[in-house]
C-alpha atoms as a PDB file:
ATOM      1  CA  UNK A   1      97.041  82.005  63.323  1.00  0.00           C
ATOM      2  CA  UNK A   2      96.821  84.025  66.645  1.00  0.00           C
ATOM      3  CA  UNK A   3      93.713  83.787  68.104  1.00  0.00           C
ATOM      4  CA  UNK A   4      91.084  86.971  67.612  1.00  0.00           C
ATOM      5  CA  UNK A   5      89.308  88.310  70.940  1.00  0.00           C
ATOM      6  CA  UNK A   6      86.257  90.720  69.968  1.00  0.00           C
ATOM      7  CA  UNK A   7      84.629  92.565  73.040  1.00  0.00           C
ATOM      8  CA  UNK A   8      81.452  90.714  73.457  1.00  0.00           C
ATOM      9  CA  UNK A   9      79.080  91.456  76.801  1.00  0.00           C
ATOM     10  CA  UNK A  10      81.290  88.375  78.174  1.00  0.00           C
ATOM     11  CA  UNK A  11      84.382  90.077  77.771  1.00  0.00           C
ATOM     12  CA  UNK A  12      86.203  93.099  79.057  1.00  0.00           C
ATOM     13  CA  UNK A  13      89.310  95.997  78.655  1.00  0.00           C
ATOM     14  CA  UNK A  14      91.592  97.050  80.055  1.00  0.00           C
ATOM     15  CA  UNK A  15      92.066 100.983  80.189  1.00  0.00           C
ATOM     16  CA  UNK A  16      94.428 100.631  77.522  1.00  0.00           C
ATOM     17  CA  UNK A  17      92.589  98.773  74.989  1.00  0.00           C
ATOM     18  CA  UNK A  18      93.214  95.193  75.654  1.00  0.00           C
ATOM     19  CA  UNK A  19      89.931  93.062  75.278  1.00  0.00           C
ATOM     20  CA  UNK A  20      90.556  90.196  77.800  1.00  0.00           C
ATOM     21  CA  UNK A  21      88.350  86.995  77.373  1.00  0.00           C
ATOM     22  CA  UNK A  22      85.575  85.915  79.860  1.00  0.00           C
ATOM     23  CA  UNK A  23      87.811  83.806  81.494  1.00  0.00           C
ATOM     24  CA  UNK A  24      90.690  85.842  81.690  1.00  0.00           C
ATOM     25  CA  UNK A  25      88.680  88.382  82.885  1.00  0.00           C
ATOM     26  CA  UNK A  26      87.190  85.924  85.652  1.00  0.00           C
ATOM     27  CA  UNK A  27      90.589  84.940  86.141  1.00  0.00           C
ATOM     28  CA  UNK A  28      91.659  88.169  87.897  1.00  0.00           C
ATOM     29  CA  UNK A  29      88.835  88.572  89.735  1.00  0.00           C
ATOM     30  CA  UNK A  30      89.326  85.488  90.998  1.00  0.00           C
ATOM     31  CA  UNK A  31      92.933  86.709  91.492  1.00  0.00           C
ATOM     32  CA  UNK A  32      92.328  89.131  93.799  1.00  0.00           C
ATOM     33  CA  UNK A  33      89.535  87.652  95.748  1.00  0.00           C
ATOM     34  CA  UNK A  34      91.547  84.920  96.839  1.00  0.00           C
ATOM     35  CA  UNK A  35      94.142  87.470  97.804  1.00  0.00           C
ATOM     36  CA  UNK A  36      97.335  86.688  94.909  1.00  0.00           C
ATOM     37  CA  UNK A  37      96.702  82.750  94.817  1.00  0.00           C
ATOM     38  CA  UNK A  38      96.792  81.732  91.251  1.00  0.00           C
ATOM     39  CA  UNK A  39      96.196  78.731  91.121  1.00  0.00           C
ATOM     40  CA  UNK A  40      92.724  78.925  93.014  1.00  0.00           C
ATOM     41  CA  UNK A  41      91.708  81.662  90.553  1.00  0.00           C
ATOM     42  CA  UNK A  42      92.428  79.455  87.789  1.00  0.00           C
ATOM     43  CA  UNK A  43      90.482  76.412  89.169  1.00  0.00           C
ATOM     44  CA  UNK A  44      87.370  79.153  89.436  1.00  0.00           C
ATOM     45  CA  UNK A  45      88.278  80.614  86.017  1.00  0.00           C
ATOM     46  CA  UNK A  46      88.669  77.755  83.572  1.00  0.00           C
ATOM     47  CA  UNK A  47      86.569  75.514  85.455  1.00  0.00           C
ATOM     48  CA  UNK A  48      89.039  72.752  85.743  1.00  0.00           C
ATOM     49  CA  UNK A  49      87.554  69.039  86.107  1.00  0.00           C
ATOM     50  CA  UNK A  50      89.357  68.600  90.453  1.00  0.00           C
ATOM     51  CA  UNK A  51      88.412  65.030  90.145  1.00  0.00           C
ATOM     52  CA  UNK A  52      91.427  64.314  86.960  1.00  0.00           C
ATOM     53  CA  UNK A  53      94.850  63.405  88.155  1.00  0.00           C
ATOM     54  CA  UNK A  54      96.689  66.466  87.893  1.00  0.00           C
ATOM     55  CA  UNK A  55      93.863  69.019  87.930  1.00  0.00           C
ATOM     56  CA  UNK A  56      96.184  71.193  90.320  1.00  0.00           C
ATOM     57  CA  UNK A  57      98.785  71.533  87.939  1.00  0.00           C
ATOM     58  CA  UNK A  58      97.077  72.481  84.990  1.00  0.00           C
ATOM     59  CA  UNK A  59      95.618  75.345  87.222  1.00  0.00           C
ATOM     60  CA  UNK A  60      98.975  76.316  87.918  1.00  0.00           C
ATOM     61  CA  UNK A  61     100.063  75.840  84.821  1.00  0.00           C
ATOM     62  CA  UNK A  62      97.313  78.473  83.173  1.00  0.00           C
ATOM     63  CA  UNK A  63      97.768  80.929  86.645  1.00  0.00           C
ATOM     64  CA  UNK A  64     101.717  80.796  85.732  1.00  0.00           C
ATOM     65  CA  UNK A  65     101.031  81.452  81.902  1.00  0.00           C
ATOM     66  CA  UNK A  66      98.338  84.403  82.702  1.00  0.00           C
ATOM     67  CA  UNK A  67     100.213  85.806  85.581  1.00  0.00           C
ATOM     68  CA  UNK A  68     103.156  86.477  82.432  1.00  0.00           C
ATOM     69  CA  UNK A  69     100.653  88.482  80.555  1.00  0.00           C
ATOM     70  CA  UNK A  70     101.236  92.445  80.983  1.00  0.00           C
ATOM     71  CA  UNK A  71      97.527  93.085  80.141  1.00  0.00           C
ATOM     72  CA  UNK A  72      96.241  90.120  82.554  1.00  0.00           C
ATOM     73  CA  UNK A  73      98.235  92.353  85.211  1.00  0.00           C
ATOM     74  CA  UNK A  74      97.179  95.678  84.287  1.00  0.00           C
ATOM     75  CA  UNK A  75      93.586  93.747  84.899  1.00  0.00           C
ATOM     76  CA  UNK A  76      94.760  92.947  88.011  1.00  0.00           C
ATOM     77  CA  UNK A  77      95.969  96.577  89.283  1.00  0.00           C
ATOM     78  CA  UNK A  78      92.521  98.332  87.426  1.00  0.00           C
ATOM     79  CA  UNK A  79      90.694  95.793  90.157  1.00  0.00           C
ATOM     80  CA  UNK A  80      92.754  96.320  93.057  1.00  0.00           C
ATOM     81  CA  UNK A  81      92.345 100.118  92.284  1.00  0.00           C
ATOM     82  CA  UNK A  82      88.697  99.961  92.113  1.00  0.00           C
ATOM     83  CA  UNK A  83      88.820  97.597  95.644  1.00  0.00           C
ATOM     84  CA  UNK A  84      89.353  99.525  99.009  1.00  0.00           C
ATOM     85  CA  UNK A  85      93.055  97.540  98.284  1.00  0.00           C
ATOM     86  CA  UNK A  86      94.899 100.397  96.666  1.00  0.00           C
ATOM     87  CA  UNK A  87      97.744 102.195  97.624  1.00  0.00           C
ATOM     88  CA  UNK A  88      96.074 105.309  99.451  1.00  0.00           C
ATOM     89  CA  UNK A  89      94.220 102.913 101.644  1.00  0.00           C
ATOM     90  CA  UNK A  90      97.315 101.080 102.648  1.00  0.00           C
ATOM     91  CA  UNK A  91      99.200 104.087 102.988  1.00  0.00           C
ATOM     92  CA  UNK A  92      96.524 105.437 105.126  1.00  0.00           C
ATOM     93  CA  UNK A  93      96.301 101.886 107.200  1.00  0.00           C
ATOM     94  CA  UNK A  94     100.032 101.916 107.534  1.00  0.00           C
ATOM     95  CA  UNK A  95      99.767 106.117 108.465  1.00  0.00           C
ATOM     96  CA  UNK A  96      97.403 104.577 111.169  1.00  0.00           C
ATOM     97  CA  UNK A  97     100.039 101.402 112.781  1.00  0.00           C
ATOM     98  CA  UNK A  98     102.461 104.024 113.040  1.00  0.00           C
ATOM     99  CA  UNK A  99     100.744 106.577 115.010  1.00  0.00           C
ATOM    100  CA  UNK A 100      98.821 104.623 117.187  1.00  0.00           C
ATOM    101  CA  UNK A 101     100.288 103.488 120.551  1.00  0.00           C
ATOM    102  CA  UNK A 102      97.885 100.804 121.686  1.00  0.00           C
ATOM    103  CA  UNK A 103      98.925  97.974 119.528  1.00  0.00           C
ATOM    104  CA  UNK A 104     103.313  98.423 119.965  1.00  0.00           C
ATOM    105  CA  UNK A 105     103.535  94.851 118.471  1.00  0.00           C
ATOM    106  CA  UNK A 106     101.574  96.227 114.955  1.00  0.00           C
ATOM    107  CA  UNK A 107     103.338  99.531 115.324  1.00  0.00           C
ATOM    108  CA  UNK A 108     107.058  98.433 115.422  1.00  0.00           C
ATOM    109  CA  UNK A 109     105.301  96.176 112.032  1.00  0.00           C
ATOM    110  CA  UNK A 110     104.691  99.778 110.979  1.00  0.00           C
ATOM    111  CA  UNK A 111     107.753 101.311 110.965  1.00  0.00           C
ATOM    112  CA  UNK A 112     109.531  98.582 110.318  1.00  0.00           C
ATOM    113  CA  UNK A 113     107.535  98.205 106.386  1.00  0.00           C
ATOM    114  CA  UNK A 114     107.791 102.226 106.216  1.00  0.00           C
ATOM    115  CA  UNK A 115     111.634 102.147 106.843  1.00  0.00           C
ATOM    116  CA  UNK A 116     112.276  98.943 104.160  1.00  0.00           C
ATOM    117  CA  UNK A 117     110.436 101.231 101.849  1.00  0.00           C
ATOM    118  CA  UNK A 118     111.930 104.139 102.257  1.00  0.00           C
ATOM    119  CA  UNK A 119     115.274 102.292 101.859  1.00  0.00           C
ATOM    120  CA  UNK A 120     116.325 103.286 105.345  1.00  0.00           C
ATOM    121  CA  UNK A 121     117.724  99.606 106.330  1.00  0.00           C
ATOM    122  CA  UNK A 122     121.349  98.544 105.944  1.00  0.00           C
ATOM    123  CA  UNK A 123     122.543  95.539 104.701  1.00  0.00           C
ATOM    124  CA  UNK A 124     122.543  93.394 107.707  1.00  0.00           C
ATOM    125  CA  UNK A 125     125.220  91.002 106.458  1.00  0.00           C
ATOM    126  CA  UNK A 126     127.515  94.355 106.002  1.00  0.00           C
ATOM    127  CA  UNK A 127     126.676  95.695 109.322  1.00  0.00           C
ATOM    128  CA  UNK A 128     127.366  92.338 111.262  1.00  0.00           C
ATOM    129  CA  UNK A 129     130.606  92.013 109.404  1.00  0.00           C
ATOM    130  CA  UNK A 130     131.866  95.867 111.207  1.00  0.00           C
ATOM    131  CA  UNK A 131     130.181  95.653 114.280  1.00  0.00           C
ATOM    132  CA  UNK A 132     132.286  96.233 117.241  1.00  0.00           C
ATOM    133  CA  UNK A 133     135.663  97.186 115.841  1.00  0.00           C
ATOM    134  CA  UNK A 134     137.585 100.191 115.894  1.00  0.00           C
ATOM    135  CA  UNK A 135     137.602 103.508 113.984  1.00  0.00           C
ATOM    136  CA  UNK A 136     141.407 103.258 112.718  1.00  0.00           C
ATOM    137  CA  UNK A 137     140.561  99.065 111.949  1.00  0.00           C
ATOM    138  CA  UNK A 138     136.942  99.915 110.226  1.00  0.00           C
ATOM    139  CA  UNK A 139     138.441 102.523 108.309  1.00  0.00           C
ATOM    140  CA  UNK A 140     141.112  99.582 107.053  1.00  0.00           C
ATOM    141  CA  UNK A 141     139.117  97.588 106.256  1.00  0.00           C
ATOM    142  CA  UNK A 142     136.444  99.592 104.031  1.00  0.00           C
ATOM    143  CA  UNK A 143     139.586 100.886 102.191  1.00  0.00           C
ATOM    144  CA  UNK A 144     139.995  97.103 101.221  1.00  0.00           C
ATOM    145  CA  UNK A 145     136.424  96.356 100.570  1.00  0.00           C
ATOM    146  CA  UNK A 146     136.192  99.224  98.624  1.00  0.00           C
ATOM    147  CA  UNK A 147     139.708  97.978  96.554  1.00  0.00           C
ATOM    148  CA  UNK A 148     137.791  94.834  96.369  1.00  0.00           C
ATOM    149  CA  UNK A 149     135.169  96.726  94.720  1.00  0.00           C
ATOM    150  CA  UNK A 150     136.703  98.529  92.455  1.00  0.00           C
ATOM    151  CA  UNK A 151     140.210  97.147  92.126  1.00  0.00           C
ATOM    152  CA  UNK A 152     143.298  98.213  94.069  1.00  0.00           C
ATOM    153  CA  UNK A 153     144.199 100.727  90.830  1.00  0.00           C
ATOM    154  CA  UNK A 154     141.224 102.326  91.424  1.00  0.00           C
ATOM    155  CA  UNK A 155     138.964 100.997  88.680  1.00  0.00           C
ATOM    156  CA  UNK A 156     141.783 102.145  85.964  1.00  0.00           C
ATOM    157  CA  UNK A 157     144.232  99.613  84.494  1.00  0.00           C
ATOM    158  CA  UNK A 158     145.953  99.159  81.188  1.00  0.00           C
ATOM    159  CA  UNK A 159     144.857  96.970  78.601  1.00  0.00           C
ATOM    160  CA  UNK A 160     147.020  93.656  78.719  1.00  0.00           C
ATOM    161  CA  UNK A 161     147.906  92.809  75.225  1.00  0.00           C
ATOM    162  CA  UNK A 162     145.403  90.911  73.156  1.00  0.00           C
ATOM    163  CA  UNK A 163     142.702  91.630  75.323  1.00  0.00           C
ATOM    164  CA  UNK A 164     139.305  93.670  73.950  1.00  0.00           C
ATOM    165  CA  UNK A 165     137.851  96.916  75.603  1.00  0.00           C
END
């Protein structure tokens, strides 16, 4: 029989319904105080017994199982949202490293995370593999990656007899 959860004072929701228990609920806040560790949350959560043999893995055990639960993370994000840890205030943090010229260590940091997310980094092990080679010998050997890729008949071949589509 799956187990019932009734909002109580002890418990809470999630914006989309989902009544959490009081320890789940501890759980994430737990979660996000000690900044993504798990299993730390869980040993404050569920008040796990540290003198047992094993007492760590049991906490990881439960921070593994609840960190596979959509609505435990939906908990997590409604918290982080509510925290100055949100997405405008990193945005605005990371707005700040980028602008700012006293710190050149934290700014390259910057630009660096704003160019990975804006997807402006090649693939390293692709670049390396062209670097310093000509035009006519670069352009050779794309056209043979790119056969590679998709096949030297251009991604188009017969069926051989017997075989399924």
């Amino acid at each position: 029989m799956p187990k019932v959860t009734r909002e109580t004072p002890l418990t809470s929701k999630t914006k989309d319904g989902h009544i959490l228990t009081e320890q789940e609920t501890l759980f994430c806040e737990m979660y996000v105080i000690n900044l993504g560790n798990g299993t730390e949350a869980a040993l404050e959560a569920y008040d796990i017994d540290t003198s047992k043999v094993g007492y760590k893995n049991t906490a990881k055990s439960i921070a593994c199982e609840n960190l596979r639960k959509p609505y435990i993370l939906v908990k997590i994000r409604e918290i982080l949202d509510l925290s100055e840890l949100n997405d405008e205030t990193v945005d605005t943090e990371l707005n700040f490293l980028v602008k700012q010229s006293s710190d050149l260590h934290a700014k390259k940091g910057g630009i660096d995370i704003y160019n990975k997310i804006k997807g402006r980094y090649a693939d390293t092990t692709i670049k390396h593999k062209f670097e310093g080679i000509s035009d006519e010998e670069l352009e050779e050997r794309l056209a043979k990656e790119i056969a590679e890729i998709i096949g030297n008949d251009g991604g188009v071949r017969e069926k051989k007899e017997g075989e399924s589509s």
